[in-house]
PDB file of N, CA and C in Angstrom:
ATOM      1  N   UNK A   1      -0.738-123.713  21.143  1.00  0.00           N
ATOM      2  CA  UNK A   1      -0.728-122.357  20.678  1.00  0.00           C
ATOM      3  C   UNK A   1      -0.772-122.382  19.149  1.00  0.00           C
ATOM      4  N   UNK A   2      -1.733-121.303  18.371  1.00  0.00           N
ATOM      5  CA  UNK A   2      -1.513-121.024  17.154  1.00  0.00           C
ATOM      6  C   UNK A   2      -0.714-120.184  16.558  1.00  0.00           C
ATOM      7  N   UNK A   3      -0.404-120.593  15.557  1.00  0.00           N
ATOM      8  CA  UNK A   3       0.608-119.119  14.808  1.00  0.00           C
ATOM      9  C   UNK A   3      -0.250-119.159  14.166  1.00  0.00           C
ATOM     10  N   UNK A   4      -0.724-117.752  13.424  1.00  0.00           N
ATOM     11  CA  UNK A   4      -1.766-116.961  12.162  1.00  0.00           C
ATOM     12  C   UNK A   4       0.436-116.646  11.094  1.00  0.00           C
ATOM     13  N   UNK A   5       0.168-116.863  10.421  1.00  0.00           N
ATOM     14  CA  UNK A   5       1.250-116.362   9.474  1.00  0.00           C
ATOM     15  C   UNK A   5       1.336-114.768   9.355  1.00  0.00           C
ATOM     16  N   UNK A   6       2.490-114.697   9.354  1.00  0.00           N
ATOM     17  CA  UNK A   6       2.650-113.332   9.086  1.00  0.00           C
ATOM     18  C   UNK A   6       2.436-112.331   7.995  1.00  0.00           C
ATOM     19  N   UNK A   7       1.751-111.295   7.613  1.00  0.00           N
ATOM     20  CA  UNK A   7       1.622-110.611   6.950  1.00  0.00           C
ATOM     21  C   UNK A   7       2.445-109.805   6.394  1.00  0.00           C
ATOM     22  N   UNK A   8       2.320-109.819   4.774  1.00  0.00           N
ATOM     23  CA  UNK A   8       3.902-109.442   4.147  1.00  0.00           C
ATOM     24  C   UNK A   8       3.783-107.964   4.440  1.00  0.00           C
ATOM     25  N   UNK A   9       5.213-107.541   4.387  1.00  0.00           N
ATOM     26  CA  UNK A   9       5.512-106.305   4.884  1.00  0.00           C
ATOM     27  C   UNK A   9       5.776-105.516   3.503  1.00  0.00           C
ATOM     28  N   UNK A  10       5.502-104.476   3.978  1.00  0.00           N
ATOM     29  CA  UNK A  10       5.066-103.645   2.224  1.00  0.00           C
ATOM     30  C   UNK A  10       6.495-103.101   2.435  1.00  0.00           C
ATOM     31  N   UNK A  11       7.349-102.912   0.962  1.00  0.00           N
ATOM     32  CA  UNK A  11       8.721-101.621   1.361  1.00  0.00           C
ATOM     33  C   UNK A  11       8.610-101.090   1.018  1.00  0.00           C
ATOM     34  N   UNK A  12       8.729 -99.986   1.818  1.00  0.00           N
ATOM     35  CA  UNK A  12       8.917 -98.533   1.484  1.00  0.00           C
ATOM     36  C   UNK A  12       9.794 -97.842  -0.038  1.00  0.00           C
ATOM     37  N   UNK A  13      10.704 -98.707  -0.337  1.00  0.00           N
ATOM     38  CA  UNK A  13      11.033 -98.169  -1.118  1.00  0.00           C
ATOM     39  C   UNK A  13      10.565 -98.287  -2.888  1.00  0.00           C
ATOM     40  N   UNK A  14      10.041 -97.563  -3.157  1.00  0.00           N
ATOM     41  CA  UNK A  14       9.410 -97.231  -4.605  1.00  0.00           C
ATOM     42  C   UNK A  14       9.922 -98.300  -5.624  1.00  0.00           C
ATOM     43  N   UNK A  15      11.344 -98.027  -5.802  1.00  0.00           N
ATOM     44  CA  UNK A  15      12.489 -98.882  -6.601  1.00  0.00           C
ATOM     45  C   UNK A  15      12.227-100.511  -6.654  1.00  0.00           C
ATOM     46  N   UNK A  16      11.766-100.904  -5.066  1.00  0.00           N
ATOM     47  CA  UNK A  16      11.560-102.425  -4.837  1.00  0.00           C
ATOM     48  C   UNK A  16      10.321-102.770  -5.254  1.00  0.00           C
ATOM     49  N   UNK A  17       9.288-102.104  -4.634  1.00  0.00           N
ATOM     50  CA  UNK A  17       8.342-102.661  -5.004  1.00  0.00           C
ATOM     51  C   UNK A  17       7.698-102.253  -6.477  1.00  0.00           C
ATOM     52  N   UNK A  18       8.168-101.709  -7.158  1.00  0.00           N
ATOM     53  CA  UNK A  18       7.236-101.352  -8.733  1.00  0.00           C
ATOM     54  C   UNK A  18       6.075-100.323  -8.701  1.00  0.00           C
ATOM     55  N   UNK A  19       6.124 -99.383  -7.681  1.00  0.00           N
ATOM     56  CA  UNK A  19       4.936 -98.574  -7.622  1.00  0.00           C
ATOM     57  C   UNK A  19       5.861 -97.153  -8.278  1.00  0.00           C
ATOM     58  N   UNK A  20       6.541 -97.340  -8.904  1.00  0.00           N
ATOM     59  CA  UNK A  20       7.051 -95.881  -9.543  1.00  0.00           C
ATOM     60  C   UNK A  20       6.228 -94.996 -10.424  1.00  0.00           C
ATOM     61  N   UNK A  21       5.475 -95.807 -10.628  1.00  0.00           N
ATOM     62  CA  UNK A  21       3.963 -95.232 -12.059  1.00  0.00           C
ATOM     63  C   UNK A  21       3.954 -93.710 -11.186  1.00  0.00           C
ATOM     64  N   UNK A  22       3.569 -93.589  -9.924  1.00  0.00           N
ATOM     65  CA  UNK A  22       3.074 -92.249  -9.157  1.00  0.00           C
ATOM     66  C   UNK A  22       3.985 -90.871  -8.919  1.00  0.00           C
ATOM     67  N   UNK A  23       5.121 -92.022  -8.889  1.00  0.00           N
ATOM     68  CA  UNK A  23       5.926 -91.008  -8.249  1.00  0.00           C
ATOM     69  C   UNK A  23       7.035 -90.426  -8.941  1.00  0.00           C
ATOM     70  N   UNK A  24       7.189 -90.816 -10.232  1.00  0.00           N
ATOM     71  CA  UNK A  24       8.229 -90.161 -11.373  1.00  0.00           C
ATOM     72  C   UNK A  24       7.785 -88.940 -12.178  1.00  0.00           C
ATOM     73  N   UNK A  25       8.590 -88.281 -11.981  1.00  0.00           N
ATOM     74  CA  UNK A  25       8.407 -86.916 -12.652  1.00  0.00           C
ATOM     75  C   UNK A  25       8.011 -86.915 -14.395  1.00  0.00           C
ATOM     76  N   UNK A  26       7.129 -86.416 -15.072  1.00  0.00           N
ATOM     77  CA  UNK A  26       7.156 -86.420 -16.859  1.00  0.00           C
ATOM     78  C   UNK A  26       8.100 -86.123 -17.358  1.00  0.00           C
ATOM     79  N   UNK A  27       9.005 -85.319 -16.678  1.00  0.00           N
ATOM     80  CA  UNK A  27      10.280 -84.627 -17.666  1.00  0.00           C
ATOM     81  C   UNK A  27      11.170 -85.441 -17.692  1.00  0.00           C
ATOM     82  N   UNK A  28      11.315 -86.281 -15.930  1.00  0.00           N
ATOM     83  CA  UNK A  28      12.404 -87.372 -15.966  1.00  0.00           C
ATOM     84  C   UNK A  28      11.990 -88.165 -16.959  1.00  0.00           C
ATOM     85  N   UNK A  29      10.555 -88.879 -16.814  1.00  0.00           N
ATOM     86  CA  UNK A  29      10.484 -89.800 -17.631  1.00  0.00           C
ATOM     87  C   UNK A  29      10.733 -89.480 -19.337  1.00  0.00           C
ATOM     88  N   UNK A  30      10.399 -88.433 -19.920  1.00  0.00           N
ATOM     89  CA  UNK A  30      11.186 -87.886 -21.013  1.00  0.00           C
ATOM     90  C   UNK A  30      12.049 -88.155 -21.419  1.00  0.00           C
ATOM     91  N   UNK A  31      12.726 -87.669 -20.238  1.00  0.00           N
ATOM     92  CA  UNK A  31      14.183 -87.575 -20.992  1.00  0.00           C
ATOM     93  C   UNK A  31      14.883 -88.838 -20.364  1.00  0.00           C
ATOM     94  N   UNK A  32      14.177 -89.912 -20.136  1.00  0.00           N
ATOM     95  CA  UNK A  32      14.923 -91.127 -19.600  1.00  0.00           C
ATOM     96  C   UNK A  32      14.650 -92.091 -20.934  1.00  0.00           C
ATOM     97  N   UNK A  33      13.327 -91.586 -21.399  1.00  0.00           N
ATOM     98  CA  UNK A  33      13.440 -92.262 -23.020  1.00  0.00           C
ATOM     99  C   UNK A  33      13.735 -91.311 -24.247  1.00  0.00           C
ATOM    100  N   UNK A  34      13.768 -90.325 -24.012  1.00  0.00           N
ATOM    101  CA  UNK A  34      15.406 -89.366 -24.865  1.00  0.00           C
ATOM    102  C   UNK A  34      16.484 -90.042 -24.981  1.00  0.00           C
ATOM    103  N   UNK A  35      16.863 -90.394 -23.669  1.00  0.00           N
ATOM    104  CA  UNK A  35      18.374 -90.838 -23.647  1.00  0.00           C
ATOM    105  C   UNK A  35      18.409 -92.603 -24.683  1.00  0.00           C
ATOM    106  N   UNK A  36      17.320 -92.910 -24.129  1.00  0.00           N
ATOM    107  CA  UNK A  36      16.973 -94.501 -24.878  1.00  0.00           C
ATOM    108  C   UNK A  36      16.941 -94.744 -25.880  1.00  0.00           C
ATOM    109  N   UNK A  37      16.290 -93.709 -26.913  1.00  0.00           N
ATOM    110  CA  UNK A  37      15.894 -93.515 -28.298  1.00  0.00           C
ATOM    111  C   UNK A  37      17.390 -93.379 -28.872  1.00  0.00           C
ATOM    112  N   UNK A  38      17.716 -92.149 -28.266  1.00  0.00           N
ATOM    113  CA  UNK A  38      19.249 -91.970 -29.009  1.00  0.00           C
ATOM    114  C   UNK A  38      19.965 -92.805 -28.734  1.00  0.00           C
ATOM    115  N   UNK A  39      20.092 -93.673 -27.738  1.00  0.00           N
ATOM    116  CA  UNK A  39      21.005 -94.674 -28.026  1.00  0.00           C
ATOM    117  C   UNK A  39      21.159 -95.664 -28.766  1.00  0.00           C
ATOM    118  N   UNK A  40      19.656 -95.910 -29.532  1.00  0.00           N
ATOM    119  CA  UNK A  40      19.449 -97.079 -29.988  1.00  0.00           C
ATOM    120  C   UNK A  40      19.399 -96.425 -31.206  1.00  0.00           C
ATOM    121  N   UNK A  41      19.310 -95.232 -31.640  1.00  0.00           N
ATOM    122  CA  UNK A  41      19.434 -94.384 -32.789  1.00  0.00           C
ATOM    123  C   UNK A  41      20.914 -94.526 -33.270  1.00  0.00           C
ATOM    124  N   UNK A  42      22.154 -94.018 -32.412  1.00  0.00           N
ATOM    125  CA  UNK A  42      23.299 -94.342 -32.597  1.00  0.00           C
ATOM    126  C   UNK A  42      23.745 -95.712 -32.426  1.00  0.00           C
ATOM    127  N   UNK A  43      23.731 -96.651 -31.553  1.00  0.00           N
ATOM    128  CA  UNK A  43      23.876 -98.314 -32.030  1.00  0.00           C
ATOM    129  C   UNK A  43      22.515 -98.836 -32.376  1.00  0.00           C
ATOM    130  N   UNK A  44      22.409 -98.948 -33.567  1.00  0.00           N
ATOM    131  CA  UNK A  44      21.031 -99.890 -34.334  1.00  0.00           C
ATOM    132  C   UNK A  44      20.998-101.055 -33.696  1.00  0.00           C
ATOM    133  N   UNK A  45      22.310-101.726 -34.193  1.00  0.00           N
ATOM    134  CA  UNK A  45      22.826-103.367 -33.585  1.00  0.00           C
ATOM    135  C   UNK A  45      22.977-103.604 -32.533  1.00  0.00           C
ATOM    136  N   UNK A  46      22.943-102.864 -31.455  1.00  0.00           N
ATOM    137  CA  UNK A  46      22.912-103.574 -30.142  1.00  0.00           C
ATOM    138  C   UNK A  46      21.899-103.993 -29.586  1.00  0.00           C
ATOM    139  N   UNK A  47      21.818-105.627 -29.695  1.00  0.00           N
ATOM    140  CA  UNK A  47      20.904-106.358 -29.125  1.00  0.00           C
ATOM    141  C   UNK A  47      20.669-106.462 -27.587  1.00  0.00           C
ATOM    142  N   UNK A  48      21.415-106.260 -26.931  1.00  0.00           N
ATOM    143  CA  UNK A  48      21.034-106.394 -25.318  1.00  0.00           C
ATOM    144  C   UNK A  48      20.039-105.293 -24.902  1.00  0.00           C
ATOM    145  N   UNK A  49      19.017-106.094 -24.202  1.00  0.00           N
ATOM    146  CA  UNK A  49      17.935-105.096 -23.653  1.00  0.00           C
ATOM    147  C   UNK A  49      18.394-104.177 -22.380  1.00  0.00           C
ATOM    148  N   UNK A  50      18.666-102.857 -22.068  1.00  0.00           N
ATOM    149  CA  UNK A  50      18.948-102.021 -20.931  1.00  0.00           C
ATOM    150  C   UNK A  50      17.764-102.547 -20.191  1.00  0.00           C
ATOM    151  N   UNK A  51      18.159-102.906 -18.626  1.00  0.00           N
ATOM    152  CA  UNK A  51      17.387-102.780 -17.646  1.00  0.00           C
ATOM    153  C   UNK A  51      16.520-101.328 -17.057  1.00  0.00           C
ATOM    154  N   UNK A  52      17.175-100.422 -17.608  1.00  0.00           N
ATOM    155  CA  UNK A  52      16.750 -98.914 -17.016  1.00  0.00           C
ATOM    156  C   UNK A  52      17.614 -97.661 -17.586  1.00  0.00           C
ATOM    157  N   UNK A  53      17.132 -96.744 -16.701  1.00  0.00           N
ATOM    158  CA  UNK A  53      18.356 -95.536 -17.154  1.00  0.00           C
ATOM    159  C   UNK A  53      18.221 -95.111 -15.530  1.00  0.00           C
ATOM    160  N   UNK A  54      19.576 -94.833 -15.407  1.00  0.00           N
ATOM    161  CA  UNK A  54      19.919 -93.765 -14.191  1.00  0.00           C
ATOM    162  C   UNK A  54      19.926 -92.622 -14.393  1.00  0.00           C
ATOM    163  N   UNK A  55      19.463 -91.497 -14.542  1.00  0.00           N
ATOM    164  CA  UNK A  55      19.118 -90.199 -14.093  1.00  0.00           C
ATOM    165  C   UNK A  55      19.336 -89.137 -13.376  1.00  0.00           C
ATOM    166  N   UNK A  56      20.329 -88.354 -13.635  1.00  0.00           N
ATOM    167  CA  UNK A  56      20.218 -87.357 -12.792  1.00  0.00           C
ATOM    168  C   UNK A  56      18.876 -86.249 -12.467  1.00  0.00           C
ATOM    169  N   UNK A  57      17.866 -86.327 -11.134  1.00  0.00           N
ATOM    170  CA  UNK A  57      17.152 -85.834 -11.277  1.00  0.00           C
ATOM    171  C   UNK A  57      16.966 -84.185 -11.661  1.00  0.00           C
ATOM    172  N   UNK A  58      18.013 -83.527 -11.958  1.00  0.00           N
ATOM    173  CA  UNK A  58      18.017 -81.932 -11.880  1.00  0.00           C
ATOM    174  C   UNK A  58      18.910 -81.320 -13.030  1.00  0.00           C
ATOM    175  N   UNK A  59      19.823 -82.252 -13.368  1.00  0.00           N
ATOM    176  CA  UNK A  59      20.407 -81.819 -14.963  1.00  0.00           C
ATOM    177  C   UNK A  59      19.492 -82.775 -15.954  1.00  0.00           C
ATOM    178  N   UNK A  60      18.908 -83.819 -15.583  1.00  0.00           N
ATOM    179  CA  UNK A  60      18.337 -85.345 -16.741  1.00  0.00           C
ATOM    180  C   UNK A  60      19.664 -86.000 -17.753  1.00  0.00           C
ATOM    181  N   UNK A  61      20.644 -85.851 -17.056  1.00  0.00           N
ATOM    182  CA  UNK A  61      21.495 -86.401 -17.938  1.00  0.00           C
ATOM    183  C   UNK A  61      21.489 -87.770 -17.263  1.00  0.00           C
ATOM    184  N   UNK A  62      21.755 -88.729 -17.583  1.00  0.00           N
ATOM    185  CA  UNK A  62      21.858 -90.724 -17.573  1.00  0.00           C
ATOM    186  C   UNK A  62      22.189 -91.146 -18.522  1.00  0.00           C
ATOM    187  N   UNK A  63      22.424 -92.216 -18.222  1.00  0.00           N
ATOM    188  CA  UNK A  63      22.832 -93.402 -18.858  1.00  0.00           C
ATOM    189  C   UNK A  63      21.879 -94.644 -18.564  1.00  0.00           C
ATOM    190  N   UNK A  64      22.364 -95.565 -19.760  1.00  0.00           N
ATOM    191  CA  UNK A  64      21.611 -96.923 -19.465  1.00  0.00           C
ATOM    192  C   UNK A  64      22.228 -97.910 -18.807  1.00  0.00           C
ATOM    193  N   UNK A  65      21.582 -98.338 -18.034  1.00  0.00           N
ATOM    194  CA  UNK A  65      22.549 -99.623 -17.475  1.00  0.00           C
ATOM    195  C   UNK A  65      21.550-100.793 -17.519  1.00  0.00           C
ATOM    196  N   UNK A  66      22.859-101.895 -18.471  1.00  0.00           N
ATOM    197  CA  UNK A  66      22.369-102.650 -19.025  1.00  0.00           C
ATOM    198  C   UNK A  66      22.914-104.027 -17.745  1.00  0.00           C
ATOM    199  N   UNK A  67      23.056-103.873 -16.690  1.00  0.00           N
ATOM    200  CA  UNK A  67      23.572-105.275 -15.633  1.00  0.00           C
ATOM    201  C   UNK A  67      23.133-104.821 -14.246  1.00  0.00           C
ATOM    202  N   UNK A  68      23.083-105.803 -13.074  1.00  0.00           N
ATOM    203  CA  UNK A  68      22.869-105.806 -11.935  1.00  0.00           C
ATOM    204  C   UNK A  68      22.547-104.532 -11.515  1.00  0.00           C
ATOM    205  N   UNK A  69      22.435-104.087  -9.990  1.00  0.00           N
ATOM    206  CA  UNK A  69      21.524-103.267  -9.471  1.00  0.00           C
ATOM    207  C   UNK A  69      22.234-101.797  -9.435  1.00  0.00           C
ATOM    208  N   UNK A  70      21.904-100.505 -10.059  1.00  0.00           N
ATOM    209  CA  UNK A  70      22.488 -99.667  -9.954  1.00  0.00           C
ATOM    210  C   UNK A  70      22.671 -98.775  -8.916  1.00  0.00           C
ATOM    211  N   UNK A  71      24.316 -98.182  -9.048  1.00  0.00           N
ATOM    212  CA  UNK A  71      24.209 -97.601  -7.620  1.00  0.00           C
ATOM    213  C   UNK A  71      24.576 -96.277  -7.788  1.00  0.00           C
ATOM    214  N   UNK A  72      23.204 -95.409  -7.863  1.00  0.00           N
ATOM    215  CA  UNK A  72      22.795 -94.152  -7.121  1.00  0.00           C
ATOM    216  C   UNK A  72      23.492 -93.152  -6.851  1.00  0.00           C
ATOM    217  N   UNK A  73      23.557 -91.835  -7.248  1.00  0.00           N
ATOM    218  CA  UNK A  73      24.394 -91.151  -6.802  1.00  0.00           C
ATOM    219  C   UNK A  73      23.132 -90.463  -5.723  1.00  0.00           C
ATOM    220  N   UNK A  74      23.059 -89.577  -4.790  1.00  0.00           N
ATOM    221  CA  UNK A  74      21.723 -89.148  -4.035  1.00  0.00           C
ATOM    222  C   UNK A  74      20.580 -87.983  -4.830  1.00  0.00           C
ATOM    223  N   UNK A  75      21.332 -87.634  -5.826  1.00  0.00           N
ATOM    224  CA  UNK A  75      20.701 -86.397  -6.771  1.00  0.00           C
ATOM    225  C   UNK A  75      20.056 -87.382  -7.509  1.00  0.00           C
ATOM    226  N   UNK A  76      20.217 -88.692  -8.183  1.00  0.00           N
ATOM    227  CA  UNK A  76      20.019 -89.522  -9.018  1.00  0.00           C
ATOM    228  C   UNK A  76      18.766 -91.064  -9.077  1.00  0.00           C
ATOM    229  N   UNK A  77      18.107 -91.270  -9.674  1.00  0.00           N
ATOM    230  CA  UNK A  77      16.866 -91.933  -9.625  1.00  0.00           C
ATOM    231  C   UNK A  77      17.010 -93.066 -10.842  1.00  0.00           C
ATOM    232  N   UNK A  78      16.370 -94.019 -10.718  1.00  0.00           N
ATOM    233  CA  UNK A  78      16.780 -95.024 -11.433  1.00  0.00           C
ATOM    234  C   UNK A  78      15.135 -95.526 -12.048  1.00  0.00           C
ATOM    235  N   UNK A  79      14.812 -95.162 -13.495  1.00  0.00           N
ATOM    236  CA  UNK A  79      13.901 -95.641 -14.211  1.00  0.00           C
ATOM    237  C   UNK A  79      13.909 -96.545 -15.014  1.00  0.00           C
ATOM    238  N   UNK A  80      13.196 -97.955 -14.420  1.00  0.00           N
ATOM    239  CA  UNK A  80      13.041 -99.112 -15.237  1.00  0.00           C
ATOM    240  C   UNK A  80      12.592 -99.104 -16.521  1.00  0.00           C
ATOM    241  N   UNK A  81      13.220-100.048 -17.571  1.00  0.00           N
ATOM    242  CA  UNK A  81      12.471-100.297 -18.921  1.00  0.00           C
ATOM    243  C   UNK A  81      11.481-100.184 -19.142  1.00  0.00           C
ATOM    244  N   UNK A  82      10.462-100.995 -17.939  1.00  0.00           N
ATOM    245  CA  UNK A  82       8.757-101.449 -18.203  1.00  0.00           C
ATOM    246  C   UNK A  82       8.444-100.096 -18.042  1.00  0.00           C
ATOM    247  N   UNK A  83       9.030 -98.436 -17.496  1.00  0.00           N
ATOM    248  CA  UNK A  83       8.307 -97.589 -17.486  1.00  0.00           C
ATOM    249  C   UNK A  83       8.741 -96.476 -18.836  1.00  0.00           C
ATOM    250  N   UNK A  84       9.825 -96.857 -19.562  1.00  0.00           N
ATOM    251  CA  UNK A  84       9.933 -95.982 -20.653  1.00  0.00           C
ATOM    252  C   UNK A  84       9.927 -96.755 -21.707  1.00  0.00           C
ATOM    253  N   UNK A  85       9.689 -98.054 -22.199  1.00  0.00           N
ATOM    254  CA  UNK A  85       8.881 -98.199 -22.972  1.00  0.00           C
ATOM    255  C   UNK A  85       7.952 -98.285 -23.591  1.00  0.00           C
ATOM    256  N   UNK A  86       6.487 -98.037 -22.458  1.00  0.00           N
ATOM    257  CA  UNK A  86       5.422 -98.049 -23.196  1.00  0.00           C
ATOM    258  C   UNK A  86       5.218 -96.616 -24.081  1.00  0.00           C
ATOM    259  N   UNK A  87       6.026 -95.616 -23.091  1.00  0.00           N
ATOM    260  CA  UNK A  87       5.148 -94.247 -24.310  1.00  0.00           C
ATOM    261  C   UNK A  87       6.318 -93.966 -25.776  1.00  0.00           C
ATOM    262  N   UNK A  88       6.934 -94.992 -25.708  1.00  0.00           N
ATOM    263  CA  UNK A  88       7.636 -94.589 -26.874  1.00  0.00           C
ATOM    264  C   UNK A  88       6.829 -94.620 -28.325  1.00  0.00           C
ATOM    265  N   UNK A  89       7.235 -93.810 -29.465  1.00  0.00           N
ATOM    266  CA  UNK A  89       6.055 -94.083 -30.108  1.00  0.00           C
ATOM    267  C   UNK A  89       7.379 -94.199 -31.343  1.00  0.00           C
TER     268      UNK A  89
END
């Protein structure tokens, strides 16, 4: 008997696989590098790179979180670095 290998299984979830480009709102993304700018506006010197900002999707208030995997409130969405740094100007 042959085995054919299995074919990778796509996940569903946005967060895992890196397809967020589609599905994030402009305003979130805004104000997810609002929140970024000013932080780095008020600490100049802090060298550690934030992994993301967590987000509340309906007030836009977040924070950055700069360690391991963040956990979610259900109103709340989690935007990676690689997507609010490129439009920073």
């Amino acid at each position: 008997m042959v085995y054919a290998p299995r074919p990778a299984i796509q996940s569903p979830n946005p967060v895992e696989d890196g397809s967020l480009a589609a599905l994030l709102d402009p305003a979130l993304l805004q104000a997810a590098r609002d929140i970024y700018r000013t932080f780095y506006e008020v600490h100049p010197d802090e060298v550690q790179r934030p992994l993301g900002v967590a987000i509340d999707r309906f007030s836009f208030r977040g924070k950055l979180i700069f360690n391991g995997k963040p956990v979610l409130l259900p109103k709340e969405c989690f935007i990676p670095i690689s997507q609010i740094e490129p439009g920073l100007r």
